[in-house]
N, C-alpha and C. Protein backbone atom coordinates (compact mmCIF):
# COMPACT_ATOMS: atom_id res chain seq x y z
N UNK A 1 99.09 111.52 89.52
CA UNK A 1 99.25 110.11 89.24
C UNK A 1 98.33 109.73 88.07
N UNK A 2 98.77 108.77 87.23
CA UNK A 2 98.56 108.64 85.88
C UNK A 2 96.99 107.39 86.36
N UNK A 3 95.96 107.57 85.82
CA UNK A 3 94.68 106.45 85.78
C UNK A 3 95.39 105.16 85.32
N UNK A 4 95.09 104.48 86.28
CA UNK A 4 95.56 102.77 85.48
C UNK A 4 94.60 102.01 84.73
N UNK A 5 94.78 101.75 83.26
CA UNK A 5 93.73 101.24 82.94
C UNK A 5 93.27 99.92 83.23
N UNK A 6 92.18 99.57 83.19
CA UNK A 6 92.67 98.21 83.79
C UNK A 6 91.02 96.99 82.40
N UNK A 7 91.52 95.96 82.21
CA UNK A 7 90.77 95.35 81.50
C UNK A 7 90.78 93.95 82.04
N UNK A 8 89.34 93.69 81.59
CA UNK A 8 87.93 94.26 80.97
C UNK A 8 87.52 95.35 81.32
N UNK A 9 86.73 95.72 81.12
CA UNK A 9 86.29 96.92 80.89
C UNK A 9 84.95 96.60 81.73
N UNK A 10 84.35 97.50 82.52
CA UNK A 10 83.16 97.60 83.16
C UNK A 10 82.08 97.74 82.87
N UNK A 11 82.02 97.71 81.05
CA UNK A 11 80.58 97.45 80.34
C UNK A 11 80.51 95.73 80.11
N UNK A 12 82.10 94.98 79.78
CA UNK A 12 82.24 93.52 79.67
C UNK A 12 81.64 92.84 81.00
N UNK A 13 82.40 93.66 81.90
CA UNK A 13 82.07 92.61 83.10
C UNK A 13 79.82 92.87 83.40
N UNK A 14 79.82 94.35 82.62
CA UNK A 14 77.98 94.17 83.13
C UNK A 14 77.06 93.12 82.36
N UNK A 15 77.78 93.20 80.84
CA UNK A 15 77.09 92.71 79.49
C UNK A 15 77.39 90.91 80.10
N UNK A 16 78.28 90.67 80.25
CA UNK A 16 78.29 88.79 80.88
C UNK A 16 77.94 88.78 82.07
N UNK A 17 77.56 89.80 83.13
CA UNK A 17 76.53 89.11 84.20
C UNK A 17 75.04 88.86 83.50
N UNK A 18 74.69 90.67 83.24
CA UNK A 18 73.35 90.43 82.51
C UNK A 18 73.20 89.12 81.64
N UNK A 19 73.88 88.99 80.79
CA UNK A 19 73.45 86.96 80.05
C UNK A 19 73.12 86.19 80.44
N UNK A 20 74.11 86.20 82.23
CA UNK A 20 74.07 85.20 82.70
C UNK A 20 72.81 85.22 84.02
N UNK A 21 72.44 86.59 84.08
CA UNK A 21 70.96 86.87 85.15
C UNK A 21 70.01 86.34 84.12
N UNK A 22 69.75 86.68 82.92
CA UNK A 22 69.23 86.64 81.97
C UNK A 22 68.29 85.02 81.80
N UNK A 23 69.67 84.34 82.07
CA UNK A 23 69.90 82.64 81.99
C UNK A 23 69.30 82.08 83.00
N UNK A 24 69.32 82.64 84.15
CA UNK A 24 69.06 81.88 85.20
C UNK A 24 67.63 81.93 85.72
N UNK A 25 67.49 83.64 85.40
CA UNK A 25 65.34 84.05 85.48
C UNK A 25 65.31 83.28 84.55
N UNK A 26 65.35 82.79 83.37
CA UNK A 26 64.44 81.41 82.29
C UNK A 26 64.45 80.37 83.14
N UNK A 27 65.25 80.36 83.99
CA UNK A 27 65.54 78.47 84.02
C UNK A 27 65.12 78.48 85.44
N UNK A 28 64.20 79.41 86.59
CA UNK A 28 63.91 79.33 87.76
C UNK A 28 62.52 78.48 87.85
N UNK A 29 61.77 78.37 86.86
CA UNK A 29 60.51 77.73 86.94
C UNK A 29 59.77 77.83 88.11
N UNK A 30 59.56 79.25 88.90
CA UNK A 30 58.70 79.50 89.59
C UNK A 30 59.48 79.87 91.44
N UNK A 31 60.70 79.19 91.52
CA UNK A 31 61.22 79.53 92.36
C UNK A 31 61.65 80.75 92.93
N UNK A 32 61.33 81.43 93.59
CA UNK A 32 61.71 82.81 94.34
C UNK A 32 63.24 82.97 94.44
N UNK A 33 64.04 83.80 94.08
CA UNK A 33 65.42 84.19 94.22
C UNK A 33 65.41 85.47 95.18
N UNK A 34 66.49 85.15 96.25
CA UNK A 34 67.20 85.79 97.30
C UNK A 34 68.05 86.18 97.35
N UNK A 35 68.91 86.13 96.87
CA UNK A 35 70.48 86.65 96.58
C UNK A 35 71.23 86.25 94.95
N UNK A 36 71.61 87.19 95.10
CA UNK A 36 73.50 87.12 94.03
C UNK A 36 74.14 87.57 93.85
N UNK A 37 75.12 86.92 93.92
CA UNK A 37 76.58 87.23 93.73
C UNK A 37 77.73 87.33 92.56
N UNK A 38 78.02 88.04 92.56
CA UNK A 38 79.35 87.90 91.82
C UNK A 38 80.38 87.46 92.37
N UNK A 39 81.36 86.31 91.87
CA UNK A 39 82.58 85.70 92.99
C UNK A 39 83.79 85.46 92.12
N UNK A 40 84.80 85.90 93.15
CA UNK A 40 86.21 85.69 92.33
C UNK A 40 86.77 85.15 93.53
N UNK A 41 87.64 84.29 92.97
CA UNK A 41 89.06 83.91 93.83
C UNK A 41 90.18 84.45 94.50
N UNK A 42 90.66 84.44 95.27
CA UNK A 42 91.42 85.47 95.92
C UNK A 42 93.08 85.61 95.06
N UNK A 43 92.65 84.79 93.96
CA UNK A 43 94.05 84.74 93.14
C UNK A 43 93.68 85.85 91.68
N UNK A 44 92.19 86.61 91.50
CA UNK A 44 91.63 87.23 90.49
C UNK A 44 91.68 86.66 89.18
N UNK A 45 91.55 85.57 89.28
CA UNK A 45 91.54 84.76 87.95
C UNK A 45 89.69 84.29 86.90
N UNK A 46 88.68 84.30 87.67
CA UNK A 46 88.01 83.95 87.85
C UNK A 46 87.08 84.50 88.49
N UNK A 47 85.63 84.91 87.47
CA UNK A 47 84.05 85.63 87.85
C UNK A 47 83.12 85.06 87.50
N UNK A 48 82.37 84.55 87.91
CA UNK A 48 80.91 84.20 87.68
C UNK A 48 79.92 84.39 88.90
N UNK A 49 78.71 84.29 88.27
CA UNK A 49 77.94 84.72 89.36
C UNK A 49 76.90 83.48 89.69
N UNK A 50 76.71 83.88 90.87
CA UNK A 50 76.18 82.75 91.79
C UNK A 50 74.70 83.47 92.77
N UNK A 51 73.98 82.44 92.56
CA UNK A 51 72.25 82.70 92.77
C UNK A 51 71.62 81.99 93.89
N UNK A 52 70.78 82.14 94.75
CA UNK A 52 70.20 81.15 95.39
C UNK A 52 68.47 81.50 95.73
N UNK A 53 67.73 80.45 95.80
CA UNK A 53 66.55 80.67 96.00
C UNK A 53 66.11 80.31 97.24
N UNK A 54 64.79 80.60 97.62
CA UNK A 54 64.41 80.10 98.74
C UNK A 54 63.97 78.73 98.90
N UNK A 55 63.77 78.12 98.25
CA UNK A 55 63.83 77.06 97.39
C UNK A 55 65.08 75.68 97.67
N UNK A 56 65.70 76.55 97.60
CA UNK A 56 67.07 75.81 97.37
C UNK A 56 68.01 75.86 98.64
N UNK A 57 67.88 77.18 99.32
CA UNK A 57 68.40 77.31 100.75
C UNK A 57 67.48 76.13 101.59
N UNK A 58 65.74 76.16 101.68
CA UNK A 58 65.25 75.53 102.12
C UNK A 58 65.60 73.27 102.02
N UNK A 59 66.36 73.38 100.91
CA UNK A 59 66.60 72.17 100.65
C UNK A 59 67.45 71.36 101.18
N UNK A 60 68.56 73.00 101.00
CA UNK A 60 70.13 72.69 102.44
C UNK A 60 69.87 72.58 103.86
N UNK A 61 69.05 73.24 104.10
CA UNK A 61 68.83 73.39 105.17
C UNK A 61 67.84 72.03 106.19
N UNK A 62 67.15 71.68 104.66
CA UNK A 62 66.21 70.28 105.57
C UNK A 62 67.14 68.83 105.36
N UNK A 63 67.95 69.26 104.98
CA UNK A 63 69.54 68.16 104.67
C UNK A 63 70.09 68.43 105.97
N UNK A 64 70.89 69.55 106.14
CA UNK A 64 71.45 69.54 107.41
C UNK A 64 70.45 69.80 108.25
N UNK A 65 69.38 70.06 108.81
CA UNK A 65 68.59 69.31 109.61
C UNK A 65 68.43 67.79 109.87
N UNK A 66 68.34 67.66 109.03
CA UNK A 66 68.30 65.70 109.15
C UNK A 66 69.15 64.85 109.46
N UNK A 67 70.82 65.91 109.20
CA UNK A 67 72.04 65.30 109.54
C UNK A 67 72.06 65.54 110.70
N UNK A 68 71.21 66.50 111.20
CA UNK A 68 71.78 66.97 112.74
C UNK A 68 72.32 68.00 112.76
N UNK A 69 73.25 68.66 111.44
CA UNK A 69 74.43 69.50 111.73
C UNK A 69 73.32 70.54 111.47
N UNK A 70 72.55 71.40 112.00
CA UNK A 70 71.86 72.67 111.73
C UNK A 70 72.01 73.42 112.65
N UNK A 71 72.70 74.61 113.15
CA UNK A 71 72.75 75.52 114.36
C UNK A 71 72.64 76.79 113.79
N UNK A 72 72.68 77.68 114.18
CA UNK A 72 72.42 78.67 114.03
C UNK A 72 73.04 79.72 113.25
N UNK A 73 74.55 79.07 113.21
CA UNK A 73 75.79 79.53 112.77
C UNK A 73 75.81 78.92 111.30
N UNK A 74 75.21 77.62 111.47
CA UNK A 74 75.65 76.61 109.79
C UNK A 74 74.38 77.41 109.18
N UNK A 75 73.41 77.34 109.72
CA UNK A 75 71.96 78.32 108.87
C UNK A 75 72.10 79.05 108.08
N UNK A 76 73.06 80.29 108.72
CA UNK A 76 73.44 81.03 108.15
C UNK A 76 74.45 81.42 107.24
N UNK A 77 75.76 80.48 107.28
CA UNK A 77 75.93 79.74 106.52
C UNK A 77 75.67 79.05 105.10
N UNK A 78 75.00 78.24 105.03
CA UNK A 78 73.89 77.73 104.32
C UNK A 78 72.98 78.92 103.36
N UNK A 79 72.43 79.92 104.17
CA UNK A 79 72.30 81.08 103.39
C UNK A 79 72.69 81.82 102.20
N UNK A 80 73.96 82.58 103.37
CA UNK A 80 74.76 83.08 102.39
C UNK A 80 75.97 83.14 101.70
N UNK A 81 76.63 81.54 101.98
CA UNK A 81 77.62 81.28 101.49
C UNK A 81 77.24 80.55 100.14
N UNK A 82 78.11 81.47 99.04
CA UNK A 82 77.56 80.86 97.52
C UNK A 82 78.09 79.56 97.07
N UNK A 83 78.86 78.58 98.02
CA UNK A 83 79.14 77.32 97.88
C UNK A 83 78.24 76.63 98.00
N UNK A 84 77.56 76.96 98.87
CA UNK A 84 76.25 76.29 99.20
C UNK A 84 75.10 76.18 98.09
N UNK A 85 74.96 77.33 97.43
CA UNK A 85 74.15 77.53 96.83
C UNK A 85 73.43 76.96 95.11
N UNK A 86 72.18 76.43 94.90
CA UNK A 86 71.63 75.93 94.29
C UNK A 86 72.43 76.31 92.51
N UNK A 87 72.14 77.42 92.49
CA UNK A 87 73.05 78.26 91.16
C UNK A 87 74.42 78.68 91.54
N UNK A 88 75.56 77.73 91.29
CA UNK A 88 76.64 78.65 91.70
C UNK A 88 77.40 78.73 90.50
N UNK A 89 78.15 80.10 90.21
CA UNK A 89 79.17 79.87 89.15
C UNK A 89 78.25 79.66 87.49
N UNK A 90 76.70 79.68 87.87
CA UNK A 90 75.72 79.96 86.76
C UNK A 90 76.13 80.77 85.48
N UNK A 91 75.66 80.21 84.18
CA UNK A 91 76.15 81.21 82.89
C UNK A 91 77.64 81.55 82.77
N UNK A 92 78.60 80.45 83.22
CA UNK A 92 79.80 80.53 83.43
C UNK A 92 80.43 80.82 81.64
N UNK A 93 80.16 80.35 80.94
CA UNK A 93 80.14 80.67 79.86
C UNK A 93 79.93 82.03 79.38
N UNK A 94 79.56 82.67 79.82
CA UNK A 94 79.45 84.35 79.75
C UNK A 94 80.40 85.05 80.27
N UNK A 95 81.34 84.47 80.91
CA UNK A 95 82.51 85.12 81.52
C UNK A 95 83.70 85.00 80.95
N UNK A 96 83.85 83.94 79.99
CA UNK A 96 84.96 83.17 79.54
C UNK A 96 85.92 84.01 79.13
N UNK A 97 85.27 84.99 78.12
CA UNK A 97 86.15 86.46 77.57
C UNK A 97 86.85 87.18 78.55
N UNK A 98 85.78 87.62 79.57
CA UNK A 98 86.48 88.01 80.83
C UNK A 98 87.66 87.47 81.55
N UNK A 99 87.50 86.15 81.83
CA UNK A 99 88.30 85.34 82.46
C UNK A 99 89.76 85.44 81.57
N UNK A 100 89.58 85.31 80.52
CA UNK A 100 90.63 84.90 79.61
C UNK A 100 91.79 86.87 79.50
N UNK A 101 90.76 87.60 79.53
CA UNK A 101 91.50 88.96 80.04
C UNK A 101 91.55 89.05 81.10
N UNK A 102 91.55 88.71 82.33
CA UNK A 102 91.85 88.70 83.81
C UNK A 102 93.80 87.54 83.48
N UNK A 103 93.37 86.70 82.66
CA UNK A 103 94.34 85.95 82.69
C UNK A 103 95.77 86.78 82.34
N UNK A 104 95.16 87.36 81.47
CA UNK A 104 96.70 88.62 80.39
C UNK A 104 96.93 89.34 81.61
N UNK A 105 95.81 89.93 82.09
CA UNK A 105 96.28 91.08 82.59
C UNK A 105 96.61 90.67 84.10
N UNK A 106 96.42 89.81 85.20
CA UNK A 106 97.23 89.30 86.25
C UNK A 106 98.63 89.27 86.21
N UNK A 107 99.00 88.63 84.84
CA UNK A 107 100.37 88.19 84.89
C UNK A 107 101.39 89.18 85.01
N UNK A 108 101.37 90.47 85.02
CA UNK A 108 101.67 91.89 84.78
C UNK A 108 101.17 92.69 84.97
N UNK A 109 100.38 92.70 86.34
CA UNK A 109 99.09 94.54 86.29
C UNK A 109 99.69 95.31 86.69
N UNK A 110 99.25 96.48 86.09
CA UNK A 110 99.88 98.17 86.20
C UNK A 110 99.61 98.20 87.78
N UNK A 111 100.91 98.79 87.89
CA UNK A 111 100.53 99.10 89.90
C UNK A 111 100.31 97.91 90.40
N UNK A 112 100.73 96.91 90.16
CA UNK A 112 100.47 95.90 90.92
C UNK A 112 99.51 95.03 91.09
N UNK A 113 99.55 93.53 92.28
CA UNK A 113 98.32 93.05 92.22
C UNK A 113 97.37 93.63 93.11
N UNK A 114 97.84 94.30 94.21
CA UNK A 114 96.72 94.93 95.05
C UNK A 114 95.40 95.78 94.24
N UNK A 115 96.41 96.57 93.10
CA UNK A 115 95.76 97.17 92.55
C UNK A 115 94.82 96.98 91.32
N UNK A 116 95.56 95.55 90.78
CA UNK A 116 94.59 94.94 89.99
C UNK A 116 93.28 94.65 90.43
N UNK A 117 93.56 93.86 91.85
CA UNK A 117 92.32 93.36 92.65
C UNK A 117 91.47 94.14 93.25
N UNK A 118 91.84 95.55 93.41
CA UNK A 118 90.60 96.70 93.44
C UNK A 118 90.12 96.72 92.92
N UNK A 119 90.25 96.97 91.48
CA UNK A 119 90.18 97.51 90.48
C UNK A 119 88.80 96.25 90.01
N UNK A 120 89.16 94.70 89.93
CA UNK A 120 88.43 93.65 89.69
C UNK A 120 87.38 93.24 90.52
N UNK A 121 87.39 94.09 91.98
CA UNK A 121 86.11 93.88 92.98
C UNK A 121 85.89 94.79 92.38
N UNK A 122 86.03 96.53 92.24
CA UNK A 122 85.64 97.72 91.76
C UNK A 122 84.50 97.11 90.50
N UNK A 123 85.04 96.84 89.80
CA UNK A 123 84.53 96.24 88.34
C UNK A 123 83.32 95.28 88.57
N UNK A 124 83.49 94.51 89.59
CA UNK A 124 82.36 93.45 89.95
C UNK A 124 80.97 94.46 90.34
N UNK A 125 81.66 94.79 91.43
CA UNK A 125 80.16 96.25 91.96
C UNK A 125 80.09 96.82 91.12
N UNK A 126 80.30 97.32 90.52
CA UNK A 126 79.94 98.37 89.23
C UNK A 126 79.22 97.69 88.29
N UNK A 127 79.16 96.29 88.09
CA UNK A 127 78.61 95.57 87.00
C UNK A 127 77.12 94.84 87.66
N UNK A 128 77.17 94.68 89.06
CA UNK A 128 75.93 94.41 89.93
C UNK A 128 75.08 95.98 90.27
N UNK A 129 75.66 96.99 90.51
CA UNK A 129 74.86 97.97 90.45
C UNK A 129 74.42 98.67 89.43
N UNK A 130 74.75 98.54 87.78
CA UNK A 130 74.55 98.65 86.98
C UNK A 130 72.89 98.01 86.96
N UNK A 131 73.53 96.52 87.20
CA UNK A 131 72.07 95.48 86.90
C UNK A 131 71.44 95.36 87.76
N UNK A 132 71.58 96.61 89.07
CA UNK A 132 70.08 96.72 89.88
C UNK A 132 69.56 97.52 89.14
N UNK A 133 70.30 98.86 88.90
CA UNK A 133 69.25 99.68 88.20
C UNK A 133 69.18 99.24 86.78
N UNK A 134 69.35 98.62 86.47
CA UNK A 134 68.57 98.30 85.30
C UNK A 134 67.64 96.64 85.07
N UNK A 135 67.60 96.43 85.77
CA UNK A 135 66.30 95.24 86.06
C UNK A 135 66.42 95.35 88.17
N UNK A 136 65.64 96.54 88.11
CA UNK A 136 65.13 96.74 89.42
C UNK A 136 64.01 96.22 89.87
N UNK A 137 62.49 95.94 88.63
CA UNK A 137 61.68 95.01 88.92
C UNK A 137 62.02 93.68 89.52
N UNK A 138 62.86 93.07 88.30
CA UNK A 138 63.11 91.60 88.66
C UNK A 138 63.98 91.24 89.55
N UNK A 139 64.70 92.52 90.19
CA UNK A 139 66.05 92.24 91.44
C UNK A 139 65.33 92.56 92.71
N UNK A 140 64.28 93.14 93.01
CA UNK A 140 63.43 93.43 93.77
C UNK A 140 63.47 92.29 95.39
N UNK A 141 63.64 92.69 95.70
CA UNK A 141 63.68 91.75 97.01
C UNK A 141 64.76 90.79 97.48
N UNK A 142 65.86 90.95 96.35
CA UNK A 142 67.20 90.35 96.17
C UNK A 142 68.37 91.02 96.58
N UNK A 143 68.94 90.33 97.34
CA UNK A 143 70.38 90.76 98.09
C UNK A 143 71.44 90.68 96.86
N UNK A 144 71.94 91.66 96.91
CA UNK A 144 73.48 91.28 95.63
C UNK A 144 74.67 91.75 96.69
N UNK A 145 75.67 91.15 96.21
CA UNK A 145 76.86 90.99 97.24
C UNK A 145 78.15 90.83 96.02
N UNK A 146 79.35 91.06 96.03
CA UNK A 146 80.46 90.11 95.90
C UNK A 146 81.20 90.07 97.06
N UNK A 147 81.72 88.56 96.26
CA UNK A 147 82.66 87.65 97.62
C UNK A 147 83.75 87.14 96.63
N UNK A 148 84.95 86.90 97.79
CA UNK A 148 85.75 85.88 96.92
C UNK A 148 85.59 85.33 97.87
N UNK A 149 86.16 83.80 97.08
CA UNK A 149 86.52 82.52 97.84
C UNK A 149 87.18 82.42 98.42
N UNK A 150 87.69 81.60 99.43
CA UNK A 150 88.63 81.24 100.57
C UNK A 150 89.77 82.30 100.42
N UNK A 151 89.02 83.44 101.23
CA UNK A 151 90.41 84.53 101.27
C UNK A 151 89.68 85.73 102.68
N UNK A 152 90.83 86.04 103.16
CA UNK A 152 90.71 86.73 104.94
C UNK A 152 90.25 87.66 104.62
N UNK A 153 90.18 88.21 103.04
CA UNK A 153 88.63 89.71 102.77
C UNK A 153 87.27 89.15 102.75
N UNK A 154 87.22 87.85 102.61
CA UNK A 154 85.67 87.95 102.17
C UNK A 154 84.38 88.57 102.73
N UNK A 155 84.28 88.47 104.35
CA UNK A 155 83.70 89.35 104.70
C UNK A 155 83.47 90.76 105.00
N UNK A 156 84.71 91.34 104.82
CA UNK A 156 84.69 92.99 104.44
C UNK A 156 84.33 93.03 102.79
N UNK A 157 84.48 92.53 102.09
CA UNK A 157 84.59 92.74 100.21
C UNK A 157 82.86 92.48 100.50
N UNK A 158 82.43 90.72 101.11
CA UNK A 158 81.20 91.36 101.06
C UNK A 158 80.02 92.20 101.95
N UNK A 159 80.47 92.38 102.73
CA UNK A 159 79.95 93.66 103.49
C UNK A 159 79.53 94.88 102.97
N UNK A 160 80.55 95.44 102.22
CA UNK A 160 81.22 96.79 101.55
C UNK A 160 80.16 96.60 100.37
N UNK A 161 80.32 95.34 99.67
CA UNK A 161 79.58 95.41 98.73
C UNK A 161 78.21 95.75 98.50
N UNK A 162 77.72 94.65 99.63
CA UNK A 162 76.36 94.74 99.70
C UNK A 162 75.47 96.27 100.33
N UNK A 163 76.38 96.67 101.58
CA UNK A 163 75.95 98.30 101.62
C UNK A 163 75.84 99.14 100.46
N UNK A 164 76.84 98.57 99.45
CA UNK A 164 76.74 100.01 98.12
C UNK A 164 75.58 99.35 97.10
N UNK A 165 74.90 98.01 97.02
CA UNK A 165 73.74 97.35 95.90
C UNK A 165 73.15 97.45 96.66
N UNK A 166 72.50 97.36 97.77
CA UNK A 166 71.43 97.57 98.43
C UNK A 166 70.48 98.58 99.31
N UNK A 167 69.24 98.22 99.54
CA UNK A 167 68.55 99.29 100.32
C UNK A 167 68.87 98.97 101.78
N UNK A 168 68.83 99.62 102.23
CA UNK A 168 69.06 98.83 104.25
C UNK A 168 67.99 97.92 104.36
N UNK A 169 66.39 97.44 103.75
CA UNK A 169 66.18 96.60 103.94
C UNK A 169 66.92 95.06 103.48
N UNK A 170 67.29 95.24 102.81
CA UNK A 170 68.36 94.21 102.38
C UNK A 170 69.79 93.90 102.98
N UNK A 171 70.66 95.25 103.12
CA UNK A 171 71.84 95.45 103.44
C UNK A 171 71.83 95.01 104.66
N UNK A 172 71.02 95.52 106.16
CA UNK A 172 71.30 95.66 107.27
C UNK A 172 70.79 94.09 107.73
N UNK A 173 69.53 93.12 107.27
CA UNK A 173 70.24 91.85 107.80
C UNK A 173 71.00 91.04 107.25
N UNK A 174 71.95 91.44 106.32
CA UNK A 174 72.54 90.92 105.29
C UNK A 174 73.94 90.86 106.28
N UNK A 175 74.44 92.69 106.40
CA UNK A 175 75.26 93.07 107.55
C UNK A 175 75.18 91.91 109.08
N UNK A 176 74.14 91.83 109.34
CA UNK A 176 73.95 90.98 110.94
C UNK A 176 74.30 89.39 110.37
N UNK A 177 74.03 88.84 109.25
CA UNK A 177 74.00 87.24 109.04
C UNK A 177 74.67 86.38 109.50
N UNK A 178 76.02 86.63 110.01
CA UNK A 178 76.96 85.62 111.26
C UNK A 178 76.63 86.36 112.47
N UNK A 179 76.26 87.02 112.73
CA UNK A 179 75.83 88.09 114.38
C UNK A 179 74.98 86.44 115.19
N UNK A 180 75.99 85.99 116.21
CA UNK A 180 74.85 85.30 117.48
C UNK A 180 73.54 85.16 117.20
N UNK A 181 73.23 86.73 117.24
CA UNK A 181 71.19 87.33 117.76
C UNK A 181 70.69 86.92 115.97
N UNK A 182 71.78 86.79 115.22
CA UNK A 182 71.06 86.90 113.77
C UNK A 182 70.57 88.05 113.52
């Protein structure tokens, strides 16, 4: 069976996260970062990456405390859902090229869309594990994941993900984060 090529290319998708990690360590002014993500839509149209600090979880969290709505389930929640989150969709502008070749190439992908959409989570991890090992200082203590949005993979895509960017100190309560016991 013939390799499908598939574009962007997996140095595009590393070179516009890095800009956009790049962007967001300037603009933290002292705040501690916990996670990020890379996120697409379950339609593959659309990547940017999305950040959160402790900082900023702590902010959601004394909000829905105050509303009342805080359990154990929304916490977590609140965590690690990148809707929630302080930086979402950050350095969106660094993707635009990308986006705009996700656009060509949806309308017609080789082998299909299943196979496009491997291929575009494939591409996402490959562009977050790139940029652990190569700013491993500054990712240090940071969960990386991709997710898409409102779609019945998100928690296997990010599951899967986060086992292959991370160390098990990261991965395994990352793995438990909707679990009851936490």
């Amino acid at each position: 069976m013939a390799e499908i090529a598939f574009h962007p290319t997996p140095d595009a998708f590393y070179a516009s996260t890095l800009l956009a990690l790049d962007e967001l360590l300037g603009s933290l002014d002292g705040e501690r970062l916990y996670a990020i993500c890379l996120q697409t839509d379950d339609g593959g149209m659309s990547v940017g990456l999305c950040a959160n600090t402790e900082e900023g979880y702590a902010e959601k969290r004394a909000e829905a405390e105050e509303a009342g709505d805080l359990d154990e389930s929304y916490d977590a929640y609140l965590r690690w859902n990148s809707a929630e989150w302080r930086h979402e969709m950050t350095g969106w502008e660094h993707f635009k090229r990308i986006e705009q070749d996700l656009s060509e190439e949806v309308e017609d992908p080789e082998g299909g869309f299943e196979t496009y959409f491997e291929h575009l989570i494939d591409a996402m991890v490959d562009a977050l594990a790139t940029l652990r090992s190569e700013r491993e200082q500054a990712l240090q203590g940071v969960t990386l994941f991709v997710t898409i949005t409102d779609s019945e993979e998100t928690i296997e895509v990010e599951d899967r993900s986060a086992t292959r960017l991370n160390p098990p100190e990261l991965s395994e309560p990352f793995l438990r984060r909707y679990d009851e016991a936490g």
